[in-house]
N, C-alpha and C. Protein backbone atom coordinates (compact mmCIF):
# COMPACT_ATOMS: atom_id res chain seq x y z
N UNK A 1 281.89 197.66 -3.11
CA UNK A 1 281.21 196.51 -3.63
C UNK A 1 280.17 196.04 -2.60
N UNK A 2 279.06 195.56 -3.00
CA UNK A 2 277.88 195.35 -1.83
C UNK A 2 277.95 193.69 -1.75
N UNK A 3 277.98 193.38 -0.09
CA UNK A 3 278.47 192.33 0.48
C UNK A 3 276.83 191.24 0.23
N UNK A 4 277.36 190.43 -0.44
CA UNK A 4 276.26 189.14 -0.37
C UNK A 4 275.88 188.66 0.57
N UNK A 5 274.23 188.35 0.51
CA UNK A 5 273.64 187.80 1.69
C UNK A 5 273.26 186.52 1.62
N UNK A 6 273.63 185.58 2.82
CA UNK A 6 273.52 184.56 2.54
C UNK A 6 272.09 183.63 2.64
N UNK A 7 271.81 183.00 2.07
CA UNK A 7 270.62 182.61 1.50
C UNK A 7 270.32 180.96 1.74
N UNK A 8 269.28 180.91 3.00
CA UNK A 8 268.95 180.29 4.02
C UNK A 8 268.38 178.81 3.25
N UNK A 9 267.91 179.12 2.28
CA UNK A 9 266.49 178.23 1.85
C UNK A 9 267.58 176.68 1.58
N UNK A 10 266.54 176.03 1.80
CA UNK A 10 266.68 174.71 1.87
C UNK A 10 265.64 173.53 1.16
N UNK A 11 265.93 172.29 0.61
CA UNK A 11 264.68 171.57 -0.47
C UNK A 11 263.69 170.93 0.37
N UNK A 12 262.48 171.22 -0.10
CA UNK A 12 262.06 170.42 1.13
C UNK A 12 261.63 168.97 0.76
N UNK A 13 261.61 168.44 0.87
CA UNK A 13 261.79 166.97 0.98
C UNK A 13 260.12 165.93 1.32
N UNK A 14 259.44 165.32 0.41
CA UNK A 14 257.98 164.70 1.23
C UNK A 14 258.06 163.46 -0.26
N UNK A 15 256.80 163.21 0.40
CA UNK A 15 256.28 161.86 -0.59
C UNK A 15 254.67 162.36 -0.60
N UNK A 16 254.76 163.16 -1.32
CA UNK A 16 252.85 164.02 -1.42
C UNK A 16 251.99 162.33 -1.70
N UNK A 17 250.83 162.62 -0.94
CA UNK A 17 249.69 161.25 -1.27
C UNK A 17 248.47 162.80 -1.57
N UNK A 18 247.92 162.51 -2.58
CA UNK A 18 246.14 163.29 -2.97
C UNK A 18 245.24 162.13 -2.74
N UNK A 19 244.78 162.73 -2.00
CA UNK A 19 243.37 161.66 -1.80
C UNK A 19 242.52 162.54 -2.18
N UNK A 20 241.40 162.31 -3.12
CA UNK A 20 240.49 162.94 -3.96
C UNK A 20 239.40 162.81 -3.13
N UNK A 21 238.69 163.73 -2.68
CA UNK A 21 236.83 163.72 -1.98
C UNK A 21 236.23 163.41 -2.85
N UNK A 22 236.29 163.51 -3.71
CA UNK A 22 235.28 162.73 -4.88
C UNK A 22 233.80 163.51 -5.02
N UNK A 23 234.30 164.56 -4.80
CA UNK A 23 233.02 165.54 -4.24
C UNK A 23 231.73 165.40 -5.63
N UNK A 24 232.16 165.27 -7.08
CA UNK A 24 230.71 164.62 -7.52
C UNK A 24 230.21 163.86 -7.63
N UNK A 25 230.49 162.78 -7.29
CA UNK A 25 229.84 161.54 -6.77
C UNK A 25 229.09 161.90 -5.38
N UNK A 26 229.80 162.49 -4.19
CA UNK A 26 228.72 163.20 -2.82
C UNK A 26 227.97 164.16 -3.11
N UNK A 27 228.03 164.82 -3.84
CA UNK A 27 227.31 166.11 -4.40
C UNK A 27 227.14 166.41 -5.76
N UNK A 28 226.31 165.26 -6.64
CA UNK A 28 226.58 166.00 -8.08
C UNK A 28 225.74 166.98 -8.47
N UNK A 29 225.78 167.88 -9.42
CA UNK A 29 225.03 168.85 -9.90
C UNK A 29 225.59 169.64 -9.92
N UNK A 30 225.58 170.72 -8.91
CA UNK A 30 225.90 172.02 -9.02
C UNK A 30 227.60 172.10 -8.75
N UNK A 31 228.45 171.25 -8.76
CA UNK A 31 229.85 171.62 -8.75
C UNK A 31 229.97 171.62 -10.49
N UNK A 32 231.71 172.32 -10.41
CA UNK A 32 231.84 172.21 -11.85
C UNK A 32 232.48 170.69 -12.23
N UNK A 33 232.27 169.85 -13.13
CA UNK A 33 232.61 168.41 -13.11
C UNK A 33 234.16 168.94 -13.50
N UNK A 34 235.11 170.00 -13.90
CA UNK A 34 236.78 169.81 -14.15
C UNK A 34 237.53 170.18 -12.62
N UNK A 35 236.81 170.48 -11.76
CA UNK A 35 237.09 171.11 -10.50
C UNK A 35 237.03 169.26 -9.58
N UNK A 36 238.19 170.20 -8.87
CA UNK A 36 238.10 168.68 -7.64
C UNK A 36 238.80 168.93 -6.61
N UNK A 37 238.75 168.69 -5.48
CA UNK A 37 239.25 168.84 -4.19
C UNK A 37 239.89 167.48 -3.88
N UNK A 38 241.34 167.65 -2.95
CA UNK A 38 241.95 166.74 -2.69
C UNK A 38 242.47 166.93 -1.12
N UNK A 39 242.31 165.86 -0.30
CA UNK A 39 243.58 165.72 0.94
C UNK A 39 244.60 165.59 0.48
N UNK A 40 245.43 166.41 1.35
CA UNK A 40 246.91 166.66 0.89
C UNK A 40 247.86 165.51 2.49
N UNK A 41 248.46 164.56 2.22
CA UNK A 41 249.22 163.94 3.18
C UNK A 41 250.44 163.56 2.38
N UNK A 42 251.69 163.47 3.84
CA UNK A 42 252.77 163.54 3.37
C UNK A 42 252.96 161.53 3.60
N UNK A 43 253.56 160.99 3.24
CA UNK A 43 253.41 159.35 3.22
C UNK A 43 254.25 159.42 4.40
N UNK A 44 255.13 160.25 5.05
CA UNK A 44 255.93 160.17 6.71
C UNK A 44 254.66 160.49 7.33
N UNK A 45 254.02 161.18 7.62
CA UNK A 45 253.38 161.46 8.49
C UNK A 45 252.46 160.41 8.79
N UNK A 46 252.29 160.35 10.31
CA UNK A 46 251.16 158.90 11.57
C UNK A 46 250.25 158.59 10.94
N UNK A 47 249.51 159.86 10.18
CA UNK A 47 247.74 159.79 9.83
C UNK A 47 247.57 158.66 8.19
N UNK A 48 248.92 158.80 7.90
CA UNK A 48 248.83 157.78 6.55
C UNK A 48 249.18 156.54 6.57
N UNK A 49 248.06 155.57 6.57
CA UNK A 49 248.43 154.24 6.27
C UNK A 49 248.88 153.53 5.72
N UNK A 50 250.20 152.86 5.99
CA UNK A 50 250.66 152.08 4.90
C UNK A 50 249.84 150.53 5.39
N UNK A 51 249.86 149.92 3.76
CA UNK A 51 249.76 148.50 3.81
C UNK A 51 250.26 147.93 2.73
N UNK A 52 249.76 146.87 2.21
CA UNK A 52 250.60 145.89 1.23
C UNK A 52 249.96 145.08 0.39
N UNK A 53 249.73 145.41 -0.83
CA UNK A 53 248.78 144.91 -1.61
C UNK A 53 249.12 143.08 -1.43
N UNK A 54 247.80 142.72 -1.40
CA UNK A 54 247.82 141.61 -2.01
C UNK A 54 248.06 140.56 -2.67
N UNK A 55 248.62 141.27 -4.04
CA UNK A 55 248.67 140.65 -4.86
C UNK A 55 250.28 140.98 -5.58
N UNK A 56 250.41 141.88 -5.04
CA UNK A 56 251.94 142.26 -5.60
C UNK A 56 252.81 142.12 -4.65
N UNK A 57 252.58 142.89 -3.79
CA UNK A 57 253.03 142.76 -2.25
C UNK A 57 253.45 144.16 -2.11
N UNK A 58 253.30 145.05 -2.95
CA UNK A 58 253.74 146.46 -2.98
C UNK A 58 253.31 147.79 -2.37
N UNK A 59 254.13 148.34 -1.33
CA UNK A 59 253.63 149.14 -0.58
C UNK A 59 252.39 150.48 -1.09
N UNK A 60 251.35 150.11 -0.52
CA UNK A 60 250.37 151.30 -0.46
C UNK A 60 249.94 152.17 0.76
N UNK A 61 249.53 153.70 0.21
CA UNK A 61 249.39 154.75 1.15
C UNK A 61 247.67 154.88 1.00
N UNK A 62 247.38 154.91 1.96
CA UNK A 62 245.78 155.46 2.55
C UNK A 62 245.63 156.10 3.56
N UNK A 63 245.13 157.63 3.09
CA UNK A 63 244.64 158.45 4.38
C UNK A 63 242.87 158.84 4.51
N UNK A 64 242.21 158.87 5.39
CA UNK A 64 241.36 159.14 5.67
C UNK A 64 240.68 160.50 4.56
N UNK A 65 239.42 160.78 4.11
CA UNK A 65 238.97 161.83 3.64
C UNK A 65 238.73 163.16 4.01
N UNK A 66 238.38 162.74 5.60
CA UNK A 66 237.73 163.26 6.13
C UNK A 66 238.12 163.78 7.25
N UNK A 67 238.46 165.18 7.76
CA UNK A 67 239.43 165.63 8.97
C UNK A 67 239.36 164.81 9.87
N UNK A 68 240.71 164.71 11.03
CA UNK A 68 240.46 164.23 11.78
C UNK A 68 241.30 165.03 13.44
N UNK A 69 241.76 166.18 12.26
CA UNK A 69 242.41 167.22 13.36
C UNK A 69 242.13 167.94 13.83
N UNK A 70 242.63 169.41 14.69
CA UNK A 70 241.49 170.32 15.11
C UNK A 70 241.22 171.31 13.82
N UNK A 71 242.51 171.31 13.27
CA UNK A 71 242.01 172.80 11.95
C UNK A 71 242.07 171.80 10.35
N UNK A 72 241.50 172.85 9.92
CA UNK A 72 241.48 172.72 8.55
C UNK A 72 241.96 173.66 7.95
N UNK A 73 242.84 173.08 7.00
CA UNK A 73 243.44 174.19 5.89
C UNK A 73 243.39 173.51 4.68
N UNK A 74 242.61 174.96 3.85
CA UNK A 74 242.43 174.80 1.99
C UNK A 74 243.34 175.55 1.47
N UNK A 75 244.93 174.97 0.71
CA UNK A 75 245.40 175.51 -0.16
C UNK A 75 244.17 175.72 -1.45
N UNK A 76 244.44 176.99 -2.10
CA UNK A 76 243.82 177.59 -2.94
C UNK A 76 245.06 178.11 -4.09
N UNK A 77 245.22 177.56 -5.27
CA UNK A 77 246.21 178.17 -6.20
C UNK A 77 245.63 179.33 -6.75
N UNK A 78 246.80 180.14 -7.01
CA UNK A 78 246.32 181.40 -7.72
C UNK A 78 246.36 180.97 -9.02
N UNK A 79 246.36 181.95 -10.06
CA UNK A 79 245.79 182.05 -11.38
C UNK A 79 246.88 180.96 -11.78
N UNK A 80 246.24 180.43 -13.19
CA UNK A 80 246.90 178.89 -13.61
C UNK A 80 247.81 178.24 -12.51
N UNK A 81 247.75 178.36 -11.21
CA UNK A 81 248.05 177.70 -10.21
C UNK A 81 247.97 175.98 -10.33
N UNK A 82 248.40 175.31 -10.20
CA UNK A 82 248.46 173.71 -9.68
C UNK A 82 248.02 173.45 -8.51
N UNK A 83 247.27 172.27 -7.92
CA UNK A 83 247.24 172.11 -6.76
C UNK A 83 248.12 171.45 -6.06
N UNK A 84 249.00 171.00 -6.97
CA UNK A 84 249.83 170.06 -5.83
C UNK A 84 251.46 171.06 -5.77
N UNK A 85 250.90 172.49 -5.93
CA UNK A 85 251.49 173.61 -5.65
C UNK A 85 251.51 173.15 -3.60
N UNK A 86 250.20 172.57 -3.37
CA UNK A 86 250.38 172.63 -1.58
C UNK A 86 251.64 171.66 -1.23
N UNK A 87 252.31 171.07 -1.82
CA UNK A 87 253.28 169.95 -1.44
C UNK A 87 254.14 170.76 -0.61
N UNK A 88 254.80 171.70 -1.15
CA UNK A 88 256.18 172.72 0.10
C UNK A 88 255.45 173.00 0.85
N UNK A 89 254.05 173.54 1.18
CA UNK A 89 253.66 174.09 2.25
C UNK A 89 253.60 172.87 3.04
N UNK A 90 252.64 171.78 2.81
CA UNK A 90 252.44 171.06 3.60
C UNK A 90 253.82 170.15 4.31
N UNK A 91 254.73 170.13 3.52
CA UNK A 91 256.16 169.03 4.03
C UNK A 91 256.44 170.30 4.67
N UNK A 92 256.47 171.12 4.98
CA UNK A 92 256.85 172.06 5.78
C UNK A 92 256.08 172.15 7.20
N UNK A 93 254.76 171.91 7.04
CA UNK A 93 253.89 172.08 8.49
C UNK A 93 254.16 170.16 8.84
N UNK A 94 254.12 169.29 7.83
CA UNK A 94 254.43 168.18 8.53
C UNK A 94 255.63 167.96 9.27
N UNK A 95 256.23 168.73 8.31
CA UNK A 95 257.93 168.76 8.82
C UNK A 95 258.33 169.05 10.03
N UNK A 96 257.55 170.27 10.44
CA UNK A 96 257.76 171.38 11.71
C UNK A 96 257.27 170.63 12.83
N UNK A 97 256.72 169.41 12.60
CA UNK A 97 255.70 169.02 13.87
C UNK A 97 255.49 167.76 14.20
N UNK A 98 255.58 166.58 14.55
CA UNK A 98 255.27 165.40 14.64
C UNK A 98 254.26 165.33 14.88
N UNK A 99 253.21 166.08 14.83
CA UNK A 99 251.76 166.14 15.15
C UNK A 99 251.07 167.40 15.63
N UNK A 100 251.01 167.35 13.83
CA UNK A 100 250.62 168.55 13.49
C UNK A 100 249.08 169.07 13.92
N UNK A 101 248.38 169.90 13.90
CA UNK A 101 246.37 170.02 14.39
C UNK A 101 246.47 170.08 13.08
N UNK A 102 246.57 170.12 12.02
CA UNK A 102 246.23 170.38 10.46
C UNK A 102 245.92 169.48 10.04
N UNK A 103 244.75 169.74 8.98
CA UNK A 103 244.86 168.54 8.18
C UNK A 103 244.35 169.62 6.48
N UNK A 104 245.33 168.95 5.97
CA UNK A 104 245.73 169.64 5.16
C UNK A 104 244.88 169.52 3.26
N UNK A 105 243.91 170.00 3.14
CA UNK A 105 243.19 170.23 1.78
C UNK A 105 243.84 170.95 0.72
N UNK A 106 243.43 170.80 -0.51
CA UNK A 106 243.79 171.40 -1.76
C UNK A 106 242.69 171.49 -3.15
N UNK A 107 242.69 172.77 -3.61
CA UNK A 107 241.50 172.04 -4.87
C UNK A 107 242.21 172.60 -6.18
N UNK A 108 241.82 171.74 -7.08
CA UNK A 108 242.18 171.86 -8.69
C UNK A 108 241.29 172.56 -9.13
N UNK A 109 241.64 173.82 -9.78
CA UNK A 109 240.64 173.87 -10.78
C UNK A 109 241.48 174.27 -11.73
N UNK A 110 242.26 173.47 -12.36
CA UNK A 110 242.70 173.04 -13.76
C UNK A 110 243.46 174.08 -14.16
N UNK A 111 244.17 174.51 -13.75
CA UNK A 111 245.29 175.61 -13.68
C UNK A 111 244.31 176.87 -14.81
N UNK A 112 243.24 176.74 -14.33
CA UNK A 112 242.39 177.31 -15.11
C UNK A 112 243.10 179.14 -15.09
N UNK A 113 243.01 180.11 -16.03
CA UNK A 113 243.69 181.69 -16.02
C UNK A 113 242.44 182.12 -15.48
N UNK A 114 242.31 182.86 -14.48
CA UNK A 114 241.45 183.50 -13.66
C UNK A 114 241.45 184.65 -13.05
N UNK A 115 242.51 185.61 -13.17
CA UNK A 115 243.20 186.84 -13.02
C UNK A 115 242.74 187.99 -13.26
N UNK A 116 241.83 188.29 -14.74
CA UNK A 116 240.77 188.30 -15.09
C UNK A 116 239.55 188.18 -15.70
N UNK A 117 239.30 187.12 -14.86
CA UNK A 117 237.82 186.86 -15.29
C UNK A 117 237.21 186.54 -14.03
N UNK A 118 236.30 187.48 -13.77
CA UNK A 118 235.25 187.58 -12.83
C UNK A 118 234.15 186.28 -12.34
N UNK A 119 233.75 185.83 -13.56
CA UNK A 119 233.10 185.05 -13.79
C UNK A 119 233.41 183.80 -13.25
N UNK A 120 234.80 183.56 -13.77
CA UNK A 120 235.33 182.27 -13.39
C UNK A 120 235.78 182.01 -11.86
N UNK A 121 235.96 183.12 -11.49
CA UNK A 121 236.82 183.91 -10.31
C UNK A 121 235.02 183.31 -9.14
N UNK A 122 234.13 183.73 -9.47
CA UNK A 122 232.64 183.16 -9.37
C UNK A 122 232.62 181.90 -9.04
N UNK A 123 232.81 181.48 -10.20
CA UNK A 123 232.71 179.53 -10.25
C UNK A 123 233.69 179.13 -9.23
N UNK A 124 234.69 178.91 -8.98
CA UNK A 124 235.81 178.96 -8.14
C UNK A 124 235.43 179.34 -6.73
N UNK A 125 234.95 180.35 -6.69
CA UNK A 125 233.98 180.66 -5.49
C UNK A 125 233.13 179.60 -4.79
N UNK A 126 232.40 179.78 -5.53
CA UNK A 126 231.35 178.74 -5.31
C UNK A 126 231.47 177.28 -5.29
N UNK A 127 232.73 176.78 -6.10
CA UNK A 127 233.34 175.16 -5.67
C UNK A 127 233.81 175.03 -4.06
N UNK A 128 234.83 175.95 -3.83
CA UNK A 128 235.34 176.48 -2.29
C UNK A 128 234.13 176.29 -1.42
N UNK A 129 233.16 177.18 -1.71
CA UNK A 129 232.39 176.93 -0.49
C UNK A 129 231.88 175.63 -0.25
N UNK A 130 231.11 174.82 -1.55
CA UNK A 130 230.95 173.86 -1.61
C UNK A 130 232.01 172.85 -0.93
N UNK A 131 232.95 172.73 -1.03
CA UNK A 131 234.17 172.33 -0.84
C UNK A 131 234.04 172.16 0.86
N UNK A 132 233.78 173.12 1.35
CA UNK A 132 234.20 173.75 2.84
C UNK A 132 232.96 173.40 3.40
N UNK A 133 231.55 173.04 3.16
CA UNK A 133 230.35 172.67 3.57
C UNK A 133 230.69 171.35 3.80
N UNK A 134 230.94 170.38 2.44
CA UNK A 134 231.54 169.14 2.50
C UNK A 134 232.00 168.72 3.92
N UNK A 135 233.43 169.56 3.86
CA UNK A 135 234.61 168.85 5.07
C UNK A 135 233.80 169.47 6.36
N UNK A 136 232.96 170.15 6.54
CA UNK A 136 231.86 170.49 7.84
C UNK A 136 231.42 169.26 7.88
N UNK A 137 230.58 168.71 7.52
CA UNK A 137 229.72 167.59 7.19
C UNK A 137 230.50 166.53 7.65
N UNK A 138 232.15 166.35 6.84
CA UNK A 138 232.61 165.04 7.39
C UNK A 138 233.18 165.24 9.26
N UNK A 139 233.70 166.55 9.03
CA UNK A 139 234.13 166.83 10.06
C UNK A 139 232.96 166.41 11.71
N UNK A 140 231.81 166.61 11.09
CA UNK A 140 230.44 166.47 12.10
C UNK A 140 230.35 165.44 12.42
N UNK A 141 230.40 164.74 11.36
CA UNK A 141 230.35 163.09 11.18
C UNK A 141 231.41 162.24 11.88
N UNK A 142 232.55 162.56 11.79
CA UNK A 142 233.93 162.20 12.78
C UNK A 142 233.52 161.95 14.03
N UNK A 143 233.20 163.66 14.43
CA UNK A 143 233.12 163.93 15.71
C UNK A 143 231.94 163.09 16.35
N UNK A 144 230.71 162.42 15.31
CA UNK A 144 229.39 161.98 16.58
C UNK A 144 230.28 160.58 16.23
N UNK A 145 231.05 159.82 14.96
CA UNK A 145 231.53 158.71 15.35
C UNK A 145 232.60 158.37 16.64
N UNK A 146 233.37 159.27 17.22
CA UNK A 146 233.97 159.20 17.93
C UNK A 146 233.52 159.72 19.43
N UNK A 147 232.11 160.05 19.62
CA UNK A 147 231.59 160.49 20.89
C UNK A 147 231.68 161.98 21.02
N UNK A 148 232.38 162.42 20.08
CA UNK A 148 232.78 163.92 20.61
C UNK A 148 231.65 164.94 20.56
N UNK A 149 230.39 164.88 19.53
CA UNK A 149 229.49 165.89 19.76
C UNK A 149 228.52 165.63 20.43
């Protein structure tokens, strides 16, 4: 009889916050308007702000748009993929680290089937880069607000 192996995995555990770039409102035209890019933060992690509304008194999360770490990472879903497919990855690198260099991106494009189609596979392309010019830009922008370039 063949001896069972025991099987490590464990749940991982976060409070996902999407903060949306809002990338057609900074760039309209040439993105596709169902496509959208999001910061991915876990509500434990330093970089997310809590505060307290006003008017309710009820706890709110705010993180920055715009990197503020050394790397950047773009979850990318595969075909009819989700984006908030990045949630295990990311409670996992938040998890691993009390301070993490990541700062952690994601983009929707609408669990769109893309497997094959070339075309679309194209468009998708071309949001990404767009996407990745963007967080250059904010990333530049960080760095001369904070003295660094």
């Amino acid at each position: 009889m063949a001896e069972l192996q025991r099987n490590d995995c464990a749940m991982t555990w976060s409070y996902p916050l999407y903060t949306d770039l809002e990338l057609q409102e900074v760039r309209p035209g040439g993105l596709r308007p169902d496509y959208a890019a999001y910061r991915f933060a876990n509500k434990r992690d330093r970089a997310v702000n809590l505060h307290y509304d006003d008017a309710t008194g009820a706890p709110m999360f705010a993180t920055l748009k715009y990197p503020k770490r050394r790397f950047i990472t773009i979850f990318l879903p595969g075909n009819m993929g989700s984006y908030k497919q990045v949630r295990s990855l990311g409670a996992k690198i938040y998890g691993a680290d009390e301070d993490p260099d990541l700062d952690i991106y994601t983009v929707d494009f609408g669990e769109e089937p893309t497997a094959l189609h070339p075309a679309a596979l194209e468009m998708q392309t071309e949001f990404v880069i767009e996407t990745i010019e963007l967080l250059d830009e904010y990333t530049e922008l960080h760095r001369k607000q904070e003295g660094l370039a």
